[in-house]
C-alpha atoms as a PDB file:
ATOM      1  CA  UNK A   1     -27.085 -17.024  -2.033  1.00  0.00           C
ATOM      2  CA  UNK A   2     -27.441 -13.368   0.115  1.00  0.00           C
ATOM      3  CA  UNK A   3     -23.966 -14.099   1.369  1.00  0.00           C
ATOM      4  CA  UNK A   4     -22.789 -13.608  -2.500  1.00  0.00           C
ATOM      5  CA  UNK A   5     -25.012 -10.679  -3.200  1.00  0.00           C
ATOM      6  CA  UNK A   6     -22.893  -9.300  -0.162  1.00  0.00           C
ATOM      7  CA  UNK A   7     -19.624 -10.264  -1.401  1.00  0.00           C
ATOM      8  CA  UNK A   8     -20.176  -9.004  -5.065  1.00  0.00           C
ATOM      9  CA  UNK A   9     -21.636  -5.739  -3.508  1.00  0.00           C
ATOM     10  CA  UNK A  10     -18.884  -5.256  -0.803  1.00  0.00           C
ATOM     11  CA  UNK A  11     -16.192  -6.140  -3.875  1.00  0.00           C
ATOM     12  CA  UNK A  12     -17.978  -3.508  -6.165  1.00  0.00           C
ATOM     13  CA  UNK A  13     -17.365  -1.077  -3.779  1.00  0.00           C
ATOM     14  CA  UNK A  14     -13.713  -1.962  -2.768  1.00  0.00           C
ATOM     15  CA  UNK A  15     -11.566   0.044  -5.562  1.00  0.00           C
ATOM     16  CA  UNK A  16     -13.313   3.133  -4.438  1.00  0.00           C
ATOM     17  CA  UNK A  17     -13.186   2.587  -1.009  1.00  0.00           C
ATOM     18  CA  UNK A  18      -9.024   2.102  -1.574  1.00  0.00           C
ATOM     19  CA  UNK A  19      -9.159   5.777  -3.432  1.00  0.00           C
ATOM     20  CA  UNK A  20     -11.295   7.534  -0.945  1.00  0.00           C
ATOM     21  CA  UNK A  21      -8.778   5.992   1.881  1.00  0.00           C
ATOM     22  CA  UNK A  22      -5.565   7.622   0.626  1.00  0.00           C
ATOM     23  CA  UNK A  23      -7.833  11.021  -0.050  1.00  0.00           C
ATOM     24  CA  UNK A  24      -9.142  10.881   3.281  1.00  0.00           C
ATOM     25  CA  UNK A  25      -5.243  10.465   4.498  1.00  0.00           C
ATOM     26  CA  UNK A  26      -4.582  12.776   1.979  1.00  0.00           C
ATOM     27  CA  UNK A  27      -7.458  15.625   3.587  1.00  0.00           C
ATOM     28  CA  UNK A  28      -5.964  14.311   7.054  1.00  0.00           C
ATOM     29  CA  UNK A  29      -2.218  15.925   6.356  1.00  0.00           C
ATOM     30  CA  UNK A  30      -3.607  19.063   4.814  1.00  0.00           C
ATOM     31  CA  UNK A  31      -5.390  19.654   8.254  1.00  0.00           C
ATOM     32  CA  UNK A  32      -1.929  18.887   9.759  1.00  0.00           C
ATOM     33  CA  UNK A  33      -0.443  21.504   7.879  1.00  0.00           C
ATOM     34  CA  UNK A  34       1.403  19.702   5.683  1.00  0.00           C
ATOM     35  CA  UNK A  35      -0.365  20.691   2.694  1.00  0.00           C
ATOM     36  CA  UNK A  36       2.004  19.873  -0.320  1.00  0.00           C
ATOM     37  CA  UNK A  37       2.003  15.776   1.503  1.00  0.00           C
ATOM     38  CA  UNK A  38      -2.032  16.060   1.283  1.00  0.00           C
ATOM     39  CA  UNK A  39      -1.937  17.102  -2.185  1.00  0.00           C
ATOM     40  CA  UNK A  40       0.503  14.908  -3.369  1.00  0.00           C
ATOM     41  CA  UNK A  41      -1.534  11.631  -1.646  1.00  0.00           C
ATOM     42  CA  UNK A  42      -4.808  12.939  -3.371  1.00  0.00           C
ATOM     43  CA  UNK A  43      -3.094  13.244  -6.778  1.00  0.00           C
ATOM     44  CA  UNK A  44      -1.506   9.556  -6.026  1.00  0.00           C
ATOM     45  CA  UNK A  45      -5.320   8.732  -5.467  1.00  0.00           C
ATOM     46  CA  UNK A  46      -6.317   9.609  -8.839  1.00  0.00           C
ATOM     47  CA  UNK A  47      -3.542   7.934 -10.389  1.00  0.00           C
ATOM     48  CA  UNK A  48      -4.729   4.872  -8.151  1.00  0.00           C
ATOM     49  CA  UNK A  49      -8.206   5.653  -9.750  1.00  0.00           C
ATOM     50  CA  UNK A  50      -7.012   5.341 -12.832  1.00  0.00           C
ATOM     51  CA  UNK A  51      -4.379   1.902 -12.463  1.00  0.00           C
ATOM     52  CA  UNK A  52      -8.127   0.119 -10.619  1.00  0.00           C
ATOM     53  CA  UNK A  53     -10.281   1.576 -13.800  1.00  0.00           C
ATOM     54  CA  UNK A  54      -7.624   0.192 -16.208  1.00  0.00           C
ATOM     55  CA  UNK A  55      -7.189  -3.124 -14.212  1.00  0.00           C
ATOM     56  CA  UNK A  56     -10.195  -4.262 -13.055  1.00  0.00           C
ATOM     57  CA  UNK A  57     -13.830  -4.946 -15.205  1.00  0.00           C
ATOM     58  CA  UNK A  58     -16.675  -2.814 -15.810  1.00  0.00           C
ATOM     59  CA  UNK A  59     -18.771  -4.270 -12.887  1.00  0.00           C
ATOM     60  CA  UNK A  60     -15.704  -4.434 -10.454  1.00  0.00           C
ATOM     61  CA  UNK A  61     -15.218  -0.845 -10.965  1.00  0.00           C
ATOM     62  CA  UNK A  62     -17.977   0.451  -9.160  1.00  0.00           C
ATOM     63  CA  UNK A  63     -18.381   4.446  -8.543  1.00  0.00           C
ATOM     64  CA  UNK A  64     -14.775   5.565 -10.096  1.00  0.00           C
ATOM     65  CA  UNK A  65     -16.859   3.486 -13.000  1.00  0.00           C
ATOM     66  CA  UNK A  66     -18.094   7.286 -15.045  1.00  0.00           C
ATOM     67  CA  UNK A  67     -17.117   7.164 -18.530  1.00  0.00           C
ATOM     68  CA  UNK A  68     -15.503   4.563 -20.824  1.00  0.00           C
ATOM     69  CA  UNK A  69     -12.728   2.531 -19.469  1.00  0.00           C
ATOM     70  CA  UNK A  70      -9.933   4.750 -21.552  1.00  0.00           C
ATOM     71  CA  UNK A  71     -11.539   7.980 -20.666  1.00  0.00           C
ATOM     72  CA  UNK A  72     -11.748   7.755 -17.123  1.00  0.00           C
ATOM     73  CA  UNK A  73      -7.994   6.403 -17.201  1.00  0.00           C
ATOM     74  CA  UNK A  74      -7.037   9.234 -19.105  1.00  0.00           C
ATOM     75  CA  UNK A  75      -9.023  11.873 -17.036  1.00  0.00           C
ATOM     76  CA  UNK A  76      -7.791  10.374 -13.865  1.00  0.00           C
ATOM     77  CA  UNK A  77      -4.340   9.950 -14.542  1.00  0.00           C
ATOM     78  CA  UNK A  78      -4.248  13.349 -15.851  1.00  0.00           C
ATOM     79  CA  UNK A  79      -6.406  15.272 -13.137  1.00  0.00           C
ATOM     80  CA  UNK A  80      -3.462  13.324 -10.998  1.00  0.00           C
ATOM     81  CA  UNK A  81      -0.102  13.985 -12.724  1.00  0.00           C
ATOM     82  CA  UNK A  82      -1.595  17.734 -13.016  1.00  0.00           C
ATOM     83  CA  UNK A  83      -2.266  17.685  -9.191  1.00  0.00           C
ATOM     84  CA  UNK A  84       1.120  16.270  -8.204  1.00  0.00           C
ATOM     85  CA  UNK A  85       3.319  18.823 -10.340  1.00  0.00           C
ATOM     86  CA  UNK A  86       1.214  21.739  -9.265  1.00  0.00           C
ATOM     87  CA  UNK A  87       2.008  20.653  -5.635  1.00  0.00           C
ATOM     88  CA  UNK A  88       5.706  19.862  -5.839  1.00  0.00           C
ATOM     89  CA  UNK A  89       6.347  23.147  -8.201  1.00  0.00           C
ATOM     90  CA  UNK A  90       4.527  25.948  -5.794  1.00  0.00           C
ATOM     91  CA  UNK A  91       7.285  28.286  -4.255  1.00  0.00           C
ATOM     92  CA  UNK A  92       7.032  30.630  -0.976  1.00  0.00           C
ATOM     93  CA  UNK A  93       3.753  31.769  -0.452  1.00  0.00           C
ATOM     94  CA  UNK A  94       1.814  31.666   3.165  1.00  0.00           C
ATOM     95  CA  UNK A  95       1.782  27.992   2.547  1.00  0.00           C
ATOM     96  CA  UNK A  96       4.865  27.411   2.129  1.00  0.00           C
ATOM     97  CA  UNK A  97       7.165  25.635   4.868  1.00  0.00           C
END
């Protein structure tokens, strides 16, 4: 019986764990200096956020679990299309490369 506590707590936690993984590789290129790559992985990571909320239940969600199913899709998918196009549509700049 422990050893399924375990697995149902380990599983809980695995959609977020996914979504902090390509944020952390994400925060990784920005430190690289290839910020527009780091921005565009963390946007991908809330859209990933927000295809796990949609796909998987209430329990399995874990911590990207906030709101309602169809708010926290809509929030994250949105926060993530808006972080994607503000990325690929900046222009010169000291960022830029």
């Amino acid at each position: 019986m422990p050893e399924q506590r375990w697995r149902s707590a380990a599983g809980q936690h695995l959609p977020f764990a996914l979504v902090l993984a390509v944020v952390g590789f994400g925060i990784l290129r920005v430190a690289q200096y290839h910020w527009r790559q780091g921005a565009v992985l963390i946007g991908v990571a809330l859209l990933l956020a927000a295809l796990l909320r949609v796909l998987v239940t209430d329990e399995q969600a874990g911590l990207i679990a906030i709101r309602s199913r169809g708010v926290d899709a809509l929030l994250y998918s949105g926060l993530g299309i808006a972080v994607i196009g503000v990325a690929m549509t900046i222009i010169g700049g000291p960022l830029s490369r």
